[in-house]
N, C-alpha and C. Protein backbone atom coordinates (compact mmCIF):
# COMPACT_ATOMS: atom_id res chain seq x y z
N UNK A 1 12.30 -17.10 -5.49
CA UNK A 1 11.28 -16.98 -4.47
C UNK A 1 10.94 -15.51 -4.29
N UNK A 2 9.88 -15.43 -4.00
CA UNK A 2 9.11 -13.35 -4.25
C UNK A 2 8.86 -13.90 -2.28
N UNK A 3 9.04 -12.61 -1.72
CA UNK A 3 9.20 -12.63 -0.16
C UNK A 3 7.95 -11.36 -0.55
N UNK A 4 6.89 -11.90 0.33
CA UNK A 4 5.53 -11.05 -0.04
C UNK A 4 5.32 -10.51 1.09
N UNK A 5 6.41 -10.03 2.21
CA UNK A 5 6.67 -9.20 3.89
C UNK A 5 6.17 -8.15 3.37
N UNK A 6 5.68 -7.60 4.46
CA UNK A 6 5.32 -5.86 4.61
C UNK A 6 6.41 -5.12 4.12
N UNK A 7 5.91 -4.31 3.54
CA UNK A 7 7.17 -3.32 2.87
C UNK A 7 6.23 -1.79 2.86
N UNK A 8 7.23 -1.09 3.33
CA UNK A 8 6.53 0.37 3.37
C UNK A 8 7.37 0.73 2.04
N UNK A 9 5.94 1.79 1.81
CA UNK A 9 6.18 2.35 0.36
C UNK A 9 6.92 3.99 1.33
N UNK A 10 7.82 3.94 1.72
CA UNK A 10 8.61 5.31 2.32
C UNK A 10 9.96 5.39 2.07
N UNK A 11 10.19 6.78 2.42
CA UNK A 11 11.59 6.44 2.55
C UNK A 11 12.17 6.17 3.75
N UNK A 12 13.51 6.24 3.96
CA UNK A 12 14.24 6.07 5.13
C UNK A 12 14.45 6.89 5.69
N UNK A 13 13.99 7.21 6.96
CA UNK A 13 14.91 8.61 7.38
C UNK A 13 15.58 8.75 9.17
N UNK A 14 16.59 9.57 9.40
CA UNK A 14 17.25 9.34 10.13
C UNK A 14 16.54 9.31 11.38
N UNK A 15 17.13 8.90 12.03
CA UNK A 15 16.89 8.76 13.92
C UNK A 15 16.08 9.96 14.40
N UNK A 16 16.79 11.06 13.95
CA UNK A 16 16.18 12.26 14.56
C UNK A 16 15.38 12.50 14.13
N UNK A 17 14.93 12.11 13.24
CA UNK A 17 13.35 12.62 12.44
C UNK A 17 12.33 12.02 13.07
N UNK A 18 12.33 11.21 13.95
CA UNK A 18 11.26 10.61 14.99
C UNK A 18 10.16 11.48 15.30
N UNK A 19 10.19 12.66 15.41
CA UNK A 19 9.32 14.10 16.02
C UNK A 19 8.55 14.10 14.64
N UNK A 20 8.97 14.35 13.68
CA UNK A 20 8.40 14.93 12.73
C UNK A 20 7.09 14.01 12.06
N UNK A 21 6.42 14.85 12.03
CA UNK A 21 5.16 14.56 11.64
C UNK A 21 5.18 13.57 9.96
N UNK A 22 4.60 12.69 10.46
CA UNK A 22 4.37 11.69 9.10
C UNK A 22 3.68 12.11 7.84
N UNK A 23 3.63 11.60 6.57
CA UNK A 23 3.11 12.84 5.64
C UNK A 23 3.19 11.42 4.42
N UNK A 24 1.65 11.24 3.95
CA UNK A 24 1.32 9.99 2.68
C UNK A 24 1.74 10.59 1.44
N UNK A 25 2.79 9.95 0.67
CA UNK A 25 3.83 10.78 -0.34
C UNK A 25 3.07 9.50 -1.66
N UNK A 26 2.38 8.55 -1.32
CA UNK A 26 1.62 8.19 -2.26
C UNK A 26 1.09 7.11 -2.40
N UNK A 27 1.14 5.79 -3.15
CA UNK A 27 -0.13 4.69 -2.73
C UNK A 27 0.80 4.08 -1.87
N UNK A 28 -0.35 3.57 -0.96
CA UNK A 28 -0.54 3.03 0.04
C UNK A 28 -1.78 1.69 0.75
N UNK A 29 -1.13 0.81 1.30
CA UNK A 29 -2.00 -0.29 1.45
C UNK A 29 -1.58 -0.46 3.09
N UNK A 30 -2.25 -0.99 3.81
CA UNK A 30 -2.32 -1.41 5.42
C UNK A 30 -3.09 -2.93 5.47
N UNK A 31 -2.58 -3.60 6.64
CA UNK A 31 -3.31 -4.75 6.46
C UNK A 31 -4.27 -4.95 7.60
N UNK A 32 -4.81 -3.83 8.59
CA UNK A 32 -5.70 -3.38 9.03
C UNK A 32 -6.82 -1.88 8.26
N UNK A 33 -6.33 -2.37 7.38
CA UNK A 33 -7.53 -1.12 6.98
C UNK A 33 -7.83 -1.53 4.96
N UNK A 34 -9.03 -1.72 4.54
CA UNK A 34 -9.42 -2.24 3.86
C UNK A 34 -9.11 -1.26 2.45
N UNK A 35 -8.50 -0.48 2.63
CA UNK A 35 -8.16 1.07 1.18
C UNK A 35 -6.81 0.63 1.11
N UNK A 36 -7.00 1.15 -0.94
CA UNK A 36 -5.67 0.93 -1.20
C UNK A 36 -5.73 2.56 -0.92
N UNK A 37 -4.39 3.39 -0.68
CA UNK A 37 -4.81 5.28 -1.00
C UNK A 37 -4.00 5.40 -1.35
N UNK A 38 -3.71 6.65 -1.86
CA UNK A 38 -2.87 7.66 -2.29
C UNK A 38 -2.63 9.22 -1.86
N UNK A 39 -1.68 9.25 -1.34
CA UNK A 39 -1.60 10.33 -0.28
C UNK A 39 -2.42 10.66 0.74
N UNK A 40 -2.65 9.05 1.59
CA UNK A 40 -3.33 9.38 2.60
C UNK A 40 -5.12 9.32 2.02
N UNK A 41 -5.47 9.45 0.97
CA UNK A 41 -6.71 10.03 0.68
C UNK A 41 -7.26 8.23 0.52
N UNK A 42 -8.07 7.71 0.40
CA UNK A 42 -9.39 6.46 0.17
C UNK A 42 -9.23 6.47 -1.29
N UNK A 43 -8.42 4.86 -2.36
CA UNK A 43 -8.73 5.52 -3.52
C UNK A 43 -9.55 4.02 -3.78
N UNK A 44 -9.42 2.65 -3.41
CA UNK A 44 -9.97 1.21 -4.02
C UNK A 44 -9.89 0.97 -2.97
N UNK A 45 -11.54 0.00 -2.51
CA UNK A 45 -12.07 -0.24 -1.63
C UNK A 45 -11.54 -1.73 -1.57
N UNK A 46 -10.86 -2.36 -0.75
CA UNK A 46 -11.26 -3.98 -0.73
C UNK A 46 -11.97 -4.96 -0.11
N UNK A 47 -12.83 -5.56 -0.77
CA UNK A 47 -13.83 -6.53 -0.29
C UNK A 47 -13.48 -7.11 0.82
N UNK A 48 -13.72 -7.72 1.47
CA UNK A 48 -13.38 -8.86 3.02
C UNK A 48 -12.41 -10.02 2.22
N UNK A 49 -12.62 -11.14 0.73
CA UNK A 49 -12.04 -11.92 0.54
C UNK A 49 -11.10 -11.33 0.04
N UNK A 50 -10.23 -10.19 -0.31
CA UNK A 50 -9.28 -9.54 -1.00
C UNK A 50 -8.56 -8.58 -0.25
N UNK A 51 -8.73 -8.77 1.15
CA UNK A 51 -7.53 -7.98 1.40
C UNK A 51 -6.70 -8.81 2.42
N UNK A 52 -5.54 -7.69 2.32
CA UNK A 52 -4.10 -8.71 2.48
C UNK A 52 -3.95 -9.60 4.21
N UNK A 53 -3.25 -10.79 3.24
CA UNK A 53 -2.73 -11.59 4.61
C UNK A 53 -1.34 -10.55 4.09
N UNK A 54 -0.20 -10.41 3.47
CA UNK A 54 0.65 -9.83 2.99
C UNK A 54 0.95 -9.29 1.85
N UNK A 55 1.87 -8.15 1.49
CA UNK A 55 1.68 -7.59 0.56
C UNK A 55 3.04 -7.08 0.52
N UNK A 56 3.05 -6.38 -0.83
CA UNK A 56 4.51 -5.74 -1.01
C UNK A 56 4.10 -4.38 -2.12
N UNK A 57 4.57 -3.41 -1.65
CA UNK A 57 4.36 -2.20 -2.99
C UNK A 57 5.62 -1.97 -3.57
N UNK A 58 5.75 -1.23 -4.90
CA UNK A 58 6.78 -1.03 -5.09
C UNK A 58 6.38 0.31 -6.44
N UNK A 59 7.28 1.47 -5.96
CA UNK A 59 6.30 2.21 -6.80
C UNK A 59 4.63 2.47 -6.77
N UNK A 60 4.18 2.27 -7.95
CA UNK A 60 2.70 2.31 -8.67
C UNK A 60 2.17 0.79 -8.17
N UNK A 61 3.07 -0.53 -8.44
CA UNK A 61 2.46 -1.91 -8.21
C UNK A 61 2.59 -2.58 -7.05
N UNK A 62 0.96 -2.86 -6.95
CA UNK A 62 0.73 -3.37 -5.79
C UNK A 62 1.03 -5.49 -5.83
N UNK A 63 1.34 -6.15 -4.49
CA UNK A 63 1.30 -7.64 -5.10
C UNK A 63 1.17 -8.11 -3.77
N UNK A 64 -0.31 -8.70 -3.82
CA UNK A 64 -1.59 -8.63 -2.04
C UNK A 64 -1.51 -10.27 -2.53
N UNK A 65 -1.39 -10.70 -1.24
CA UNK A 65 -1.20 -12.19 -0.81
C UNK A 65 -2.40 -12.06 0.04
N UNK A 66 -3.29 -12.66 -0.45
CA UNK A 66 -4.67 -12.79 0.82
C UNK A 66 -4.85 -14.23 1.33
N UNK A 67 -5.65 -14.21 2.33
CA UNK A 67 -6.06 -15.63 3.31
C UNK A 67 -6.45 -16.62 2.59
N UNK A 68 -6.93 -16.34 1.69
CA UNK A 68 -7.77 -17.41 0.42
C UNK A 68 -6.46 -18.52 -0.47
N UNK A 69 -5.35 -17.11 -0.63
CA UNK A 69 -4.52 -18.20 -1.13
C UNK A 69 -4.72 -17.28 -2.33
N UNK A 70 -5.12 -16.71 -2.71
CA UNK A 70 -5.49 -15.93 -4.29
C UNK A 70 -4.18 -15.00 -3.96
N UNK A 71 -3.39 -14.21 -5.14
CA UNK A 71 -2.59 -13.02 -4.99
C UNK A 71 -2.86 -12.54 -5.94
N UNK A 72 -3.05 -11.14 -5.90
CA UNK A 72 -3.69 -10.05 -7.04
C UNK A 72 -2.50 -9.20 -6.73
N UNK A 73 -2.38 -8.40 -8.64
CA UNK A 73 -1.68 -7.69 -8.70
C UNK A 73 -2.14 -6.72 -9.51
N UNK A 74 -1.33 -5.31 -8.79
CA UNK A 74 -2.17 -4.16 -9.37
C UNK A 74 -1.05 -2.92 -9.72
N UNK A 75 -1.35 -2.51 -11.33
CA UNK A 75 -0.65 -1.72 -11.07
C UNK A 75 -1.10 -0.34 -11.86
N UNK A 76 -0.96 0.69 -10.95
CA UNK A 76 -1.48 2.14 -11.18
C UNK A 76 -1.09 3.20 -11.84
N UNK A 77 -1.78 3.52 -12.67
CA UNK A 77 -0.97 4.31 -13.84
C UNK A 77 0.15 5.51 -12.82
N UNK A 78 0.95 6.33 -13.58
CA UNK A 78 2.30 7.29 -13.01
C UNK A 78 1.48 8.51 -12.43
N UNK A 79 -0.01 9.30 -13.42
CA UNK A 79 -0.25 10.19 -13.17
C UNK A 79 -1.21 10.12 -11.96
N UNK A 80 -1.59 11.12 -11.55
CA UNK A 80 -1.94 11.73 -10.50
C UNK A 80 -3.38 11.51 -10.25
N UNK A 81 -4.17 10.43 -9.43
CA UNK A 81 -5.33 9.95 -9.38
C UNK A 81 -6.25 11.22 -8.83
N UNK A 82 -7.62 10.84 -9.78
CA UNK A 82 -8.41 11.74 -9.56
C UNK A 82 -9.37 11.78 -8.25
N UNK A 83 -9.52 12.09 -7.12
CA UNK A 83 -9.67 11.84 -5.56
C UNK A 83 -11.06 12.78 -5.51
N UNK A 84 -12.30 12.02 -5.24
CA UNK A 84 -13.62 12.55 -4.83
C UNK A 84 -13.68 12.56 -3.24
């Protein structure tokens, strides 16, 4: 069974790091906001029928469970996306 829960693409960090300012270390998906990004930046737009009821990242690959019942999977090359 694949458990398709929210999963932050972060690391872990201790208690006390609560203060410290948050910082996008690379792709990234939200299930209020329609961009896949990468470091914070807008990189793939998703349509209304394609974005997530749930999702899971891991690394580069993305695996979006949407309302439709469809699950798309995506996965992004290692190097360093080119950001307009």
């Amino acid at each position: 069974m694949l458990d398709l829960g929210h999963v932050a693409n972060s690391s872990l960090c201790p208690a006390s790091a609560d203060s410290l300012p948050l910082e996008a270390t690379g792709y990234g998906l939200s299930d209020s906001d329609p961009w896949i990004s990468y470091k914070g930046e807008n990189l793939l737009w998703l349509p209304p029928e394609y974005r997530p009821s749930s999702f899971a990242i891991s690394g580069t690959g993305f695996l979006i469970g949407c309302s439709s019942g469809r699950v798309l999977i995506f996965k992004f090359s290692n190097e360093v996306p080119v950001l307009n």
